[in-house]
PDB file of N, CA and C in Angstrom:
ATOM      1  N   UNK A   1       6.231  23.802   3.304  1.00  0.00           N
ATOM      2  CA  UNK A   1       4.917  23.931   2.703  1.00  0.00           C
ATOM      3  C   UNK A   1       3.906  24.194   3.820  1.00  0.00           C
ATOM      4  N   UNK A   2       2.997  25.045   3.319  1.00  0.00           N
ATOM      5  CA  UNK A   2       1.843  25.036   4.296  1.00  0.00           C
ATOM      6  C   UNK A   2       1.099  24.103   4.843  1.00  0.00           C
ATOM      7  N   UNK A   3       0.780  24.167   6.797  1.00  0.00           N
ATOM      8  CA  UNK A   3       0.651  22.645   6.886  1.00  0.00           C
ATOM      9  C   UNK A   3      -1.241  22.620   6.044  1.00  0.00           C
ATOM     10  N   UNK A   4      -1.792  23.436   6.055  1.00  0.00           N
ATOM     11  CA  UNK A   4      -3.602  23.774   5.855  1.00  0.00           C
ATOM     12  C   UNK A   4      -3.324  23.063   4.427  1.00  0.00           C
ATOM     13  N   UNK A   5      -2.423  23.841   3.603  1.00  0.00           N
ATOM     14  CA  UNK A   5      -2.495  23.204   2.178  1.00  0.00           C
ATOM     15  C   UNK A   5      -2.200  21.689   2.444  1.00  0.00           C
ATOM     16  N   UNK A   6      -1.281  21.047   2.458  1.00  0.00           N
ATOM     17  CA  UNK A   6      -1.069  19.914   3.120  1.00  0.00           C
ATOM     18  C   UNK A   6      -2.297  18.863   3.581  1.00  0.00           C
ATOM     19  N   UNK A   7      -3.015  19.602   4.341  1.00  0.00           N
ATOM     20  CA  UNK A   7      -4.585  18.852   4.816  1.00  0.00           C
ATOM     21  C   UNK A   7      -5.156  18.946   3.599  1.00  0.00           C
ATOM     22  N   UNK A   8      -5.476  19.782   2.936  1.00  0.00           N
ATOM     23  CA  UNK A   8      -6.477  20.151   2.394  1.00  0.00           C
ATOM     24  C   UNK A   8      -6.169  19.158   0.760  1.00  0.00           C
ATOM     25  N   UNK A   9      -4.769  18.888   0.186  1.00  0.00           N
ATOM     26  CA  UNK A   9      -4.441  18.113  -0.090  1.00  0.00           C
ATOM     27  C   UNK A   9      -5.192  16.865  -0.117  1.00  0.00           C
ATOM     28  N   UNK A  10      -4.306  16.378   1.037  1.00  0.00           N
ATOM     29  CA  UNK A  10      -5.056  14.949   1.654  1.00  0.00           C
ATOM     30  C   UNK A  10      -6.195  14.651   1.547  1.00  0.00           C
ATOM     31  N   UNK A  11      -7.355  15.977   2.151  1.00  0.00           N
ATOM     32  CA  UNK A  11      -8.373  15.559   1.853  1.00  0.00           C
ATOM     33  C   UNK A  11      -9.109  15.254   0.493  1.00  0.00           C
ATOM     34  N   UNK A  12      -8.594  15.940  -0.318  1.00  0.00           N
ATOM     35  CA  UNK A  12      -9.020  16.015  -1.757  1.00  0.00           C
ATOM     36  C   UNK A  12      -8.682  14.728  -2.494  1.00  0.00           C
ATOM     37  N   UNK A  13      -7.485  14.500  -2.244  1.00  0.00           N
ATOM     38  CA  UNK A  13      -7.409  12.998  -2.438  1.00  0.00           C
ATOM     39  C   UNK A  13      -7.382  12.189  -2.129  1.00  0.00           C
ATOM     40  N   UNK A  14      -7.836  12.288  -0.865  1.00  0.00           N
ATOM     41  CA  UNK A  14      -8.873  10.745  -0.146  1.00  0.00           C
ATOM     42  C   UNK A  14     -10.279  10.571  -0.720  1.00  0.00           C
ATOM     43  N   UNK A  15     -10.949  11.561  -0.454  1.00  0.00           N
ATOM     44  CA  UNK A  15     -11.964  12.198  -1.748  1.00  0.00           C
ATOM     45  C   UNK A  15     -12.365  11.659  -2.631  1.00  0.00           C
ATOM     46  N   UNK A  16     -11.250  11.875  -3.582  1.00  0.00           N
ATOM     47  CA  UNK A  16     -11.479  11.588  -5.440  1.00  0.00           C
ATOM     48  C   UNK A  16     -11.075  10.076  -5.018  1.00  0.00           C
ATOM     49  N   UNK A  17     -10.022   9.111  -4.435  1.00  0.00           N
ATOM     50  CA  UNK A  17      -9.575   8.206  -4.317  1.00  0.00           C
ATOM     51  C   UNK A  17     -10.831   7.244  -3.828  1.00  0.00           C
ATOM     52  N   UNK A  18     -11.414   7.544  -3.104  1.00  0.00           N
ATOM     53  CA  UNK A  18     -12.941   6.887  -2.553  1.00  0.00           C
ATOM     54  C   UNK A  18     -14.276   6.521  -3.537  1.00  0.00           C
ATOM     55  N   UNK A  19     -13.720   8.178  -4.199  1.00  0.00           N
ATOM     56  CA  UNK A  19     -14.572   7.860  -5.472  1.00  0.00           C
ATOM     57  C   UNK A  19     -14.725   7.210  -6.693  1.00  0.00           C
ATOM     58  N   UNK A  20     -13.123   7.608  -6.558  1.00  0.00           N
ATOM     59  CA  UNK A  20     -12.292   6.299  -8.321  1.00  0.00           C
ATOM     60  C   UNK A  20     -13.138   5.300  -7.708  1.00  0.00           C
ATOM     61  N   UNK A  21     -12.117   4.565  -6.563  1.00  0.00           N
ATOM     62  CA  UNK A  21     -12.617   3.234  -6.413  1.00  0.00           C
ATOM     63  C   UNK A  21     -13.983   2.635  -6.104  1.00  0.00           C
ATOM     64  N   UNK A  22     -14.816   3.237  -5.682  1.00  0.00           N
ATOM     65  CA  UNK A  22     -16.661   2.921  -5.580  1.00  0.00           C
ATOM     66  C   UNK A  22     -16.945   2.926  -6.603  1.00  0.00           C
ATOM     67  N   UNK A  23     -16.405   3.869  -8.234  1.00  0.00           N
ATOM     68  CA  UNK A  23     -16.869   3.045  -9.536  1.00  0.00           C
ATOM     69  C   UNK A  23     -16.641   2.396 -10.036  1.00  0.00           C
ATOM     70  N   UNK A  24     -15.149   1.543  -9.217  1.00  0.00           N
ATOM     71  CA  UNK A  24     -14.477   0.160 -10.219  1.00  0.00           C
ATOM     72  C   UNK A  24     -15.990  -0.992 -10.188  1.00  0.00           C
ATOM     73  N   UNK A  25     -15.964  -1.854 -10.770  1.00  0.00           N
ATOM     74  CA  UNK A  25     -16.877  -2.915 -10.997  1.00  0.00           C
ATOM     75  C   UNK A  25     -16.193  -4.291  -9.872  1.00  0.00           C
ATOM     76  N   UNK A  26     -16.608  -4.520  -9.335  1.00  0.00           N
ATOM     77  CA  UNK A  26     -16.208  -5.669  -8.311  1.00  0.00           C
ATOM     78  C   UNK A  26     -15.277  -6.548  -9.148  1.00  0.00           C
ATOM     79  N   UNK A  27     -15.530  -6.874 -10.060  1.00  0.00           N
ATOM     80  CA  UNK A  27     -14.825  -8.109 -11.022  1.00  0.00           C
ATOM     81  C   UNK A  27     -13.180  -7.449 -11.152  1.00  0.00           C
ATOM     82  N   UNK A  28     -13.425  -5.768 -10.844  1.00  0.00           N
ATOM     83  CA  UNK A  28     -11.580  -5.402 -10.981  1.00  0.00           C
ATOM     84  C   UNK A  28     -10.527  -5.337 -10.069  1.00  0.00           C
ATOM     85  N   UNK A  29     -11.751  -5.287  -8.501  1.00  0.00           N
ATOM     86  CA  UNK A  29     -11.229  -5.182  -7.935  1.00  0.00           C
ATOM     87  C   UNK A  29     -10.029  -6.173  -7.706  1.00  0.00           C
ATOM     88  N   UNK A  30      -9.759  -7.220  -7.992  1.00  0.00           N
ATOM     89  CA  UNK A  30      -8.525  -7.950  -7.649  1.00  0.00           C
ATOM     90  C   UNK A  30      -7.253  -7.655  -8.566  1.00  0.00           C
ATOM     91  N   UNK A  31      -7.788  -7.429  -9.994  1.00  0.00           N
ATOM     92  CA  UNK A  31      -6.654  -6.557 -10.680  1.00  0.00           C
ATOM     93  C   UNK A  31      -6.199  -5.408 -10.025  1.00  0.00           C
ATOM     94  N   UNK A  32      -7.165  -4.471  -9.833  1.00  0.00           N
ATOM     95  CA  UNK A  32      -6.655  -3.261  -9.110  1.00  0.00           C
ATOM     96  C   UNK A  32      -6.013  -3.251  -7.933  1.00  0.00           C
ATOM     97  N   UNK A  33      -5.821  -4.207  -6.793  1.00  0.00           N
ATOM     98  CA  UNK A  33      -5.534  -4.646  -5.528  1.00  0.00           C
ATOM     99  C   UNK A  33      -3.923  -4.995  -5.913  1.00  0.00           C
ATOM    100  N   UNK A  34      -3.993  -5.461  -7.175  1.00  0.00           N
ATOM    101  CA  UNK A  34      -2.624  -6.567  -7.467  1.00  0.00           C
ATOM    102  C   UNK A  34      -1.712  -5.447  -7.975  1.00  0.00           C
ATOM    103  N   UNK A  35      -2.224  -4.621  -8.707  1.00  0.00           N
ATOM    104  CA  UNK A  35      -1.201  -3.340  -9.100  1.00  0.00           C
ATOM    105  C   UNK A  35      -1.388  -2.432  -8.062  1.00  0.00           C
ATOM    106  N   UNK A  36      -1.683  -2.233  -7.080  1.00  0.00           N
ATOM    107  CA  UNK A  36      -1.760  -1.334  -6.276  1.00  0.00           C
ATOM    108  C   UNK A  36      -0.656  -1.924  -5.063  1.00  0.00           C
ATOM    109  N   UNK A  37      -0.505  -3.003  -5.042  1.00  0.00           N
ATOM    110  CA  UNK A  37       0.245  -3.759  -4.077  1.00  0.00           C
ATOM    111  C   UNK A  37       1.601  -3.417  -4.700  1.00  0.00           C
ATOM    112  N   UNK A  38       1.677  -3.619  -5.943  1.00  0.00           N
ATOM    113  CA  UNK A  38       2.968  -3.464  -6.903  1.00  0.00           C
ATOM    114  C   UNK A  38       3.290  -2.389  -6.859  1.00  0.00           C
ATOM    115  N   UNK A  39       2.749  -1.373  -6.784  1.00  0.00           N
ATOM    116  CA  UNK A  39       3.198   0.152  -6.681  1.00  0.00           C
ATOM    117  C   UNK A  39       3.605   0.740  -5.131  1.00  0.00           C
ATOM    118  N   UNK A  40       2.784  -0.396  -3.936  1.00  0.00           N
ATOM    119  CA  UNK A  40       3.083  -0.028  -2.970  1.00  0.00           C
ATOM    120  C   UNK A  40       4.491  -0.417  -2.263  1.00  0.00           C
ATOM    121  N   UNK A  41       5.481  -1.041  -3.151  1.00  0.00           N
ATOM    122  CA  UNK A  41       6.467  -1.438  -3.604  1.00  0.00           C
ATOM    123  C   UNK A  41       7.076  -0.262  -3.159  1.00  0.00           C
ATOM    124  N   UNK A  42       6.980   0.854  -3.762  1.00  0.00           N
ATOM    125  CA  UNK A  42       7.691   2.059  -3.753  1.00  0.00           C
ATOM    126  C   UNK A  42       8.114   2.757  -2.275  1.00  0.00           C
ATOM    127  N   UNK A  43       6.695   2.344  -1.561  1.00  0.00           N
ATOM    128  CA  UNK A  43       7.090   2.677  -0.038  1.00  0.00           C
ATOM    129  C   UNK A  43       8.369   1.797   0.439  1.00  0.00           C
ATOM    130  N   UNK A  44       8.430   0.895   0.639  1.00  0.00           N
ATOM    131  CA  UNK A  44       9.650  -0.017   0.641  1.00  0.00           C
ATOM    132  C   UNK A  44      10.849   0.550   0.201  1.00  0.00           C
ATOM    133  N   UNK A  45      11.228   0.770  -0.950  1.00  0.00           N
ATOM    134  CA  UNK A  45      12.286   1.320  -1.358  1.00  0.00           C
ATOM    135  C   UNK A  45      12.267   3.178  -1.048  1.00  0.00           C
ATOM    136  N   UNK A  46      11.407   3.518  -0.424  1.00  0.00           N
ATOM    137  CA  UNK A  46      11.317   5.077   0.173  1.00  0.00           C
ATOM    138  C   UNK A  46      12.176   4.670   1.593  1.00  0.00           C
ATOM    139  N   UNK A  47      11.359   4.081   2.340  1.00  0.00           N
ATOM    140  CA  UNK A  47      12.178   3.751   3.757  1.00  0.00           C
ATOM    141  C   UNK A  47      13.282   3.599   4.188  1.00  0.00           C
ATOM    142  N   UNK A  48      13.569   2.167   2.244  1.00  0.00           N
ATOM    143  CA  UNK A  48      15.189   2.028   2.685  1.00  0.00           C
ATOM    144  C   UNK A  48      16.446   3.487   2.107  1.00  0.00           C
ATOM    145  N   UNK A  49      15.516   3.938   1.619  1.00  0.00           N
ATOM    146  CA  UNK A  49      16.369   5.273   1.395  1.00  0.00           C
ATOM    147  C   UNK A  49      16.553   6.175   2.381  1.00  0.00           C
ATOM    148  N   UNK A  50      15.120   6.754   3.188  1.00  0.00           N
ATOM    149  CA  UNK A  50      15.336   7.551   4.033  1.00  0.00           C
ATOM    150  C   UNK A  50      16.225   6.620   5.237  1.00  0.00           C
ATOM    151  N   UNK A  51      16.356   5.642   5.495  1.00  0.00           N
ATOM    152  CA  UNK A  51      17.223   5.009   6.455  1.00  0.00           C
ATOM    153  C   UNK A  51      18.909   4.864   6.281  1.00  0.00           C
ATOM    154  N   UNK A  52      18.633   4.574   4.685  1.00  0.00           N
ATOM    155  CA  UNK A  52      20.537   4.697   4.489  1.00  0.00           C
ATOM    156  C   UNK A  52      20.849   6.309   4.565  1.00  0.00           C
ATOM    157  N   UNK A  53      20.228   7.394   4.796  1.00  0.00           N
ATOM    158  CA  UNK A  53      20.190   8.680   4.984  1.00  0.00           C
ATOM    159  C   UNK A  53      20.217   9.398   6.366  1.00  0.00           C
ATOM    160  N   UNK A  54      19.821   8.227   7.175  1.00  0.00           N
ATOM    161  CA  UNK A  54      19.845   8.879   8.592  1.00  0.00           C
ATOM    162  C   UNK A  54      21.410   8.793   9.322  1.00  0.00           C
ATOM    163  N   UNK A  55      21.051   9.849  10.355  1.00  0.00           N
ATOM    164  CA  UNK A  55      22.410  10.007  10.802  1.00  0.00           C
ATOM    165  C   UNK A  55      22.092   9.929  12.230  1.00  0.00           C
ATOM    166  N   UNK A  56      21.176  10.052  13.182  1.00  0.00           N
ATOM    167  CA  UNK A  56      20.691   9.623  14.597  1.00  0.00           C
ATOM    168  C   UNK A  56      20.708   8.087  14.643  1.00  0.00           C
ATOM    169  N   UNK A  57      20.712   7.868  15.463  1.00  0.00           N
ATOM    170  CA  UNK A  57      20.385   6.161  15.902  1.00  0.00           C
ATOM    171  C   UNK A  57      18.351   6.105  15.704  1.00  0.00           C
ATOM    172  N   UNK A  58      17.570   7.291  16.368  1.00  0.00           N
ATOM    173  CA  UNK A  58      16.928   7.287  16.512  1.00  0.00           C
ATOM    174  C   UNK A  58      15.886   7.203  15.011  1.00  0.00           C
ATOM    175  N   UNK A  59      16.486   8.094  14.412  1.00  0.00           N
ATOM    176  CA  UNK A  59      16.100   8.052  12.894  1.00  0.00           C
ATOM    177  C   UNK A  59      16.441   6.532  12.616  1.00  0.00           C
ATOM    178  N   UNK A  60      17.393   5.950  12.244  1.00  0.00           N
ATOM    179  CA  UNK A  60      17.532   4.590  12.065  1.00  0.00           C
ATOM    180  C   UNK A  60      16.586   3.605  12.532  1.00  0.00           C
ATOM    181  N   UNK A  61      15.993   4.090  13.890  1.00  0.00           N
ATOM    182  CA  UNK A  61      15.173   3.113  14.090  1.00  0.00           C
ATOM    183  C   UNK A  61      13.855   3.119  13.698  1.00  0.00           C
ATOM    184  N   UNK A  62      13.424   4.400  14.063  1.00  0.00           N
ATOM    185  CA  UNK A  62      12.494   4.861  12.811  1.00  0.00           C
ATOM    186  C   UNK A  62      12.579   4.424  11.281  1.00  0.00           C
ATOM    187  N   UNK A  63      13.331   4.511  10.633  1.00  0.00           N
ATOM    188  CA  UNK A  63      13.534   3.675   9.759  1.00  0.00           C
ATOM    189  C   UNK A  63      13.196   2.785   9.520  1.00  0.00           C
ATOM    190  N   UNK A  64      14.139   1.623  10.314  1.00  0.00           N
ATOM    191  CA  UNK A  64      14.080  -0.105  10.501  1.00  0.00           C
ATOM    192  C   UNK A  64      11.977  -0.157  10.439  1.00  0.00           C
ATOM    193  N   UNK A  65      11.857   0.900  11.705  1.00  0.00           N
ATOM    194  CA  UNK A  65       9.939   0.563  11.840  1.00  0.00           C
ATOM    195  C   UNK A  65       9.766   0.730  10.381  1.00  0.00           C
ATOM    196  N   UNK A  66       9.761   1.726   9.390  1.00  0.00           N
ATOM    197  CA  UNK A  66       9.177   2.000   8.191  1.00  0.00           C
ATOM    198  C   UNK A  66       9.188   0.734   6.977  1.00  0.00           C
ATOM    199  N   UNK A  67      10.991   0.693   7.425  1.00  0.00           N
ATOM    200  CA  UNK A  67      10.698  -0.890   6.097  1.00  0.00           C
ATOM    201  C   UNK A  67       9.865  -1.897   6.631  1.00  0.00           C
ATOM    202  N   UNK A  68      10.180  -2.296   7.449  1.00  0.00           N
ATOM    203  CA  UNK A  68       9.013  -3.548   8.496  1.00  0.00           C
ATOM    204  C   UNK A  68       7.648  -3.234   7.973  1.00  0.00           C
ATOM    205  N   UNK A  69       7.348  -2.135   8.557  1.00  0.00           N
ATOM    206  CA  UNK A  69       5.127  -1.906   7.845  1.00  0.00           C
ATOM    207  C   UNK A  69       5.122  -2.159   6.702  1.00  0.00           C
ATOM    208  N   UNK A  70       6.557  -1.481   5.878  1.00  0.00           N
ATOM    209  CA  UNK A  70       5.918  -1.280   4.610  1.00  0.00           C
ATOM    210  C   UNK A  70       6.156  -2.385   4.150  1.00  0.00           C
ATOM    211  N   UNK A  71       7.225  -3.543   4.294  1.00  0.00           N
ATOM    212  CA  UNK A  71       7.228  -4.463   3.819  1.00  0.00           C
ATOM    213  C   UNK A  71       5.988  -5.505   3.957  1.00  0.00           C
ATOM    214  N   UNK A  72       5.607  -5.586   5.368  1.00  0.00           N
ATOM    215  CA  UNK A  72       4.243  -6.284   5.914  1.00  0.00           C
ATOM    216  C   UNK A  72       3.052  -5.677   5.153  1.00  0.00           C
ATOM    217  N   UNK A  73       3.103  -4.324   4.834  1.00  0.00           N
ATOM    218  CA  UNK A  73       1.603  -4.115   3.495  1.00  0.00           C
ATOM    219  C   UNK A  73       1.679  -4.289   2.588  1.00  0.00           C
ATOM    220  N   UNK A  74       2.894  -4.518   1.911  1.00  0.00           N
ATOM    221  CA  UNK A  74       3.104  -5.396   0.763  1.00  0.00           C
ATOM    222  C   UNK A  74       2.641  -6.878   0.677  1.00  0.00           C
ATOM    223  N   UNK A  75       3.459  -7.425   1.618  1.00  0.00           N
ATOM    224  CA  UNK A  75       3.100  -8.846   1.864  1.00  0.00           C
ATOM    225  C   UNK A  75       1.815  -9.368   1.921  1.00  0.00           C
ATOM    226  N   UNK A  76       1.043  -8.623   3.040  1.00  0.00           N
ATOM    227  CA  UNK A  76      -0.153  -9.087   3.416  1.00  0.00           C
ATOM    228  C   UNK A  76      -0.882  -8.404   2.014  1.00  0.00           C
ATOM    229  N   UNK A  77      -0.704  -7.263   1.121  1.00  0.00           N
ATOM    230  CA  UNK A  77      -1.575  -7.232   0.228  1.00  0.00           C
ATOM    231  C   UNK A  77      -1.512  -8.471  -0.919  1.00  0.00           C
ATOM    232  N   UNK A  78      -0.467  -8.993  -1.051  1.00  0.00           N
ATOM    233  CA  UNK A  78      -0.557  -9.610  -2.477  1.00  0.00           C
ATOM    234  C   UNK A  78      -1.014 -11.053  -1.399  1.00  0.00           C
ATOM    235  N   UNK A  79      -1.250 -11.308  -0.358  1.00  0.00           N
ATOM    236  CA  UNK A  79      -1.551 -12.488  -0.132  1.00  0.00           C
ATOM    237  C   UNK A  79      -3.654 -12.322  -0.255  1.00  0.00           C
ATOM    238  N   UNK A  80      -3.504 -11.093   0.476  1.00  0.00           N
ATOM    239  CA  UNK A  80      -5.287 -11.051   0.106  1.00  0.00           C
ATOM    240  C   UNK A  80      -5.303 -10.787  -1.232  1.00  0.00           C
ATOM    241  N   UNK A  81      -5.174 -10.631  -2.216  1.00  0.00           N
ATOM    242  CA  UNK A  81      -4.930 -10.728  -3.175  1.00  0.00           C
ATOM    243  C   UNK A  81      -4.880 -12.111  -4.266  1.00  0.00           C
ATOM    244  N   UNK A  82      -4.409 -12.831  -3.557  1.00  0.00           N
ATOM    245  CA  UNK A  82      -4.051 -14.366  -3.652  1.00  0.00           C
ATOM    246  C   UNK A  82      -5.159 -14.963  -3.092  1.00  0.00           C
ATOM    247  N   UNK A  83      -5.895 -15.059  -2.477  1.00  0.00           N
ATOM    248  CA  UNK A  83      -6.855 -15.336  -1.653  1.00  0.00           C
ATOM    249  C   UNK A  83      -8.186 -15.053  -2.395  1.00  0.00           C
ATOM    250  N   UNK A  84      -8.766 -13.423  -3.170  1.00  0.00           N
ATOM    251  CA  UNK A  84      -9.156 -13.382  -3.832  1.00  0.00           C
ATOM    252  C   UNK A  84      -9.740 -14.196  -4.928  1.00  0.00           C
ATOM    253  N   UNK A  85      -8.466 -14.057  -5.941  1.00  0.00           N
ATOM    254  CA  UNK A  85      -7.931 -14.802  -7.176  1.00  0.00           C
ATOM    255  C   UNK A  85      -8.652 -16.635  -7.023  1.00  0.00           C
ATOM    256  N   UNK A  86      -8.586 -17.090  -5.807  1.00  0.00           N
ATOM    257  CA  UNK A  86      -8.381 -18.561  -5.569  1.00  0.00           C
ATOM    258  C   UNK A  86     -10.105 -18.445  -5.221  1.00  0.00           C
ATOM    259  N   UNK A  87     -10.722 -17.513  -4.953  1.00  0.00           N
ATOM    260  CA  UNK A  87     -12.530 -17.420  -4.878  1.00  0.00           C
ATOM    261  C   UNK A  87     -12.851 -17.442  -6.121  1.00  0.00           C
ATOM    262  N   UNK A  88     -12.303 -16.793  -7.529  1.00  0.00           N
ATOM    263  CA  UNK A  88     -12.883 -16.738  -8.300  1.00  0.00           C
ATOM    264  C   UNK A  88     -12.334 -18.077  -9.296  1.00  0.00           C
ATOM    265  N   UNK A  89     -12.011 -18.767  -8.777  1.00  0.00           N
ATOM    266  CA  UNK A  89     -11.277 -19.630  -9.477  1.00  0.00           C
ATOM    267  C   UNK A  89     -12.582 -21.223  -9.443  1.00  0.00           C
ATOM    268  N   UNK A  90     -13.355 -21.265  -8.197  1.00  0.00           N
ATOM    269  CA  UNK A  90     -14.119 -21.770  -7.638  1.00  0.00           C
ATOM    270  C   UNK A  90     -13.228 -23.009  -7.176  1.00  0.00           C
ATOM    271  N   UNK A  91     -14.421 -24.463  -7.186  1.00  0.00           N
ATOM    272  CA  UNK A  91     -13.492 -25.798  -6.310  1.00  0.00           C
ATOM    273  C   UNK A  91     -13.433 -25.075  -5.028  1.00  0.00           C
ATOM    274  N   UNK A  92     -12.768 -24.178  -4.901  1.00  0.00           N
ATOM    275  CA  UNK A  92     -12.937 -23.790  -2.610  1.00  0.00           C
ATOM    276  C   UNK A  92     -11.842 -24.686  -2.437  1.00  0.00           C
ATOM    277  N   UNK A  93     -10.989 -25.540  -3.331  1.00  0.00           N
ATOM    278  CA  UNK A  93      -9.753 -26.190  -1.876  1.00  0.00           C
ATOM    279  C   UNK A  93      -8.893 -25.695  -1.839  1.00  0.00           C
ATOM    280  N   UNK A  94      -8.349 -25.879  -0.701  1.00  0.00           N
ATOM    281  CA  UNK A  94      -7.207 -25.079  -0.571  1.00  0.00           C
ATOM    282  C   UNK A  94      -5.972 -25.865  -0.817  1.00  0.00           C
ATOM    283  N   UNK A  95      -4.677 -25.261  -1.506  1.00  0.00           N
ATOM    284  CA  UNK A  95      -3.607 -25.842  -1.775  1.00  0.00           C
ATOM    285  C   UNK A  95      -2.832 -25.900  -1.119  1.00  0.00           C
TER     286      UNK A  95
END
């Protein structure tokens, strides 16, 4: 594919994506955070695919890096997420 189309892509939907989200209403944002974490799920199971697919060592390790982030932006999203949830809950203690 063309790499210009490719950019030009990206940019368009960083774009519209900036824009969806500046009209959510603050009150959604933690719903929207919580399914967005859930979908980012998918990177995870992308990684471990392109890794059971590699045939270099080097690719493999590349790999191994991909599940690691992607697992860690999973993680760390549903914990801010969690964190959220426990502001709107009020009381402030922590469990």
């Amino acid at each position: 594919m063309n790499h210009l189309l490719l950019i030009a892509v990206l940019a368009i939907a960083t774009a519209l994506g900036y824009k969806v989200i500046s009209e959510v209403p603050s009150l959604l944002h933690t719903p929207l955070m919580s399914g967005m974490n859930a979908l980012s799920g998918i990177t995870v199971v992308g990684a471990l695919v392109a890794t059971a697919g590699a045939v270099s060592t080097g690719q493999r390790l590349l790999g191994f890096v991909a599940i690691v982030f992607a697992t860690i932006n999973v993680a760390a999203g549903f914990l801010v997420t969690h964190r959220m949830l426990r502001m709107f809950k009020g009381g402030g203690g922590e469990e």
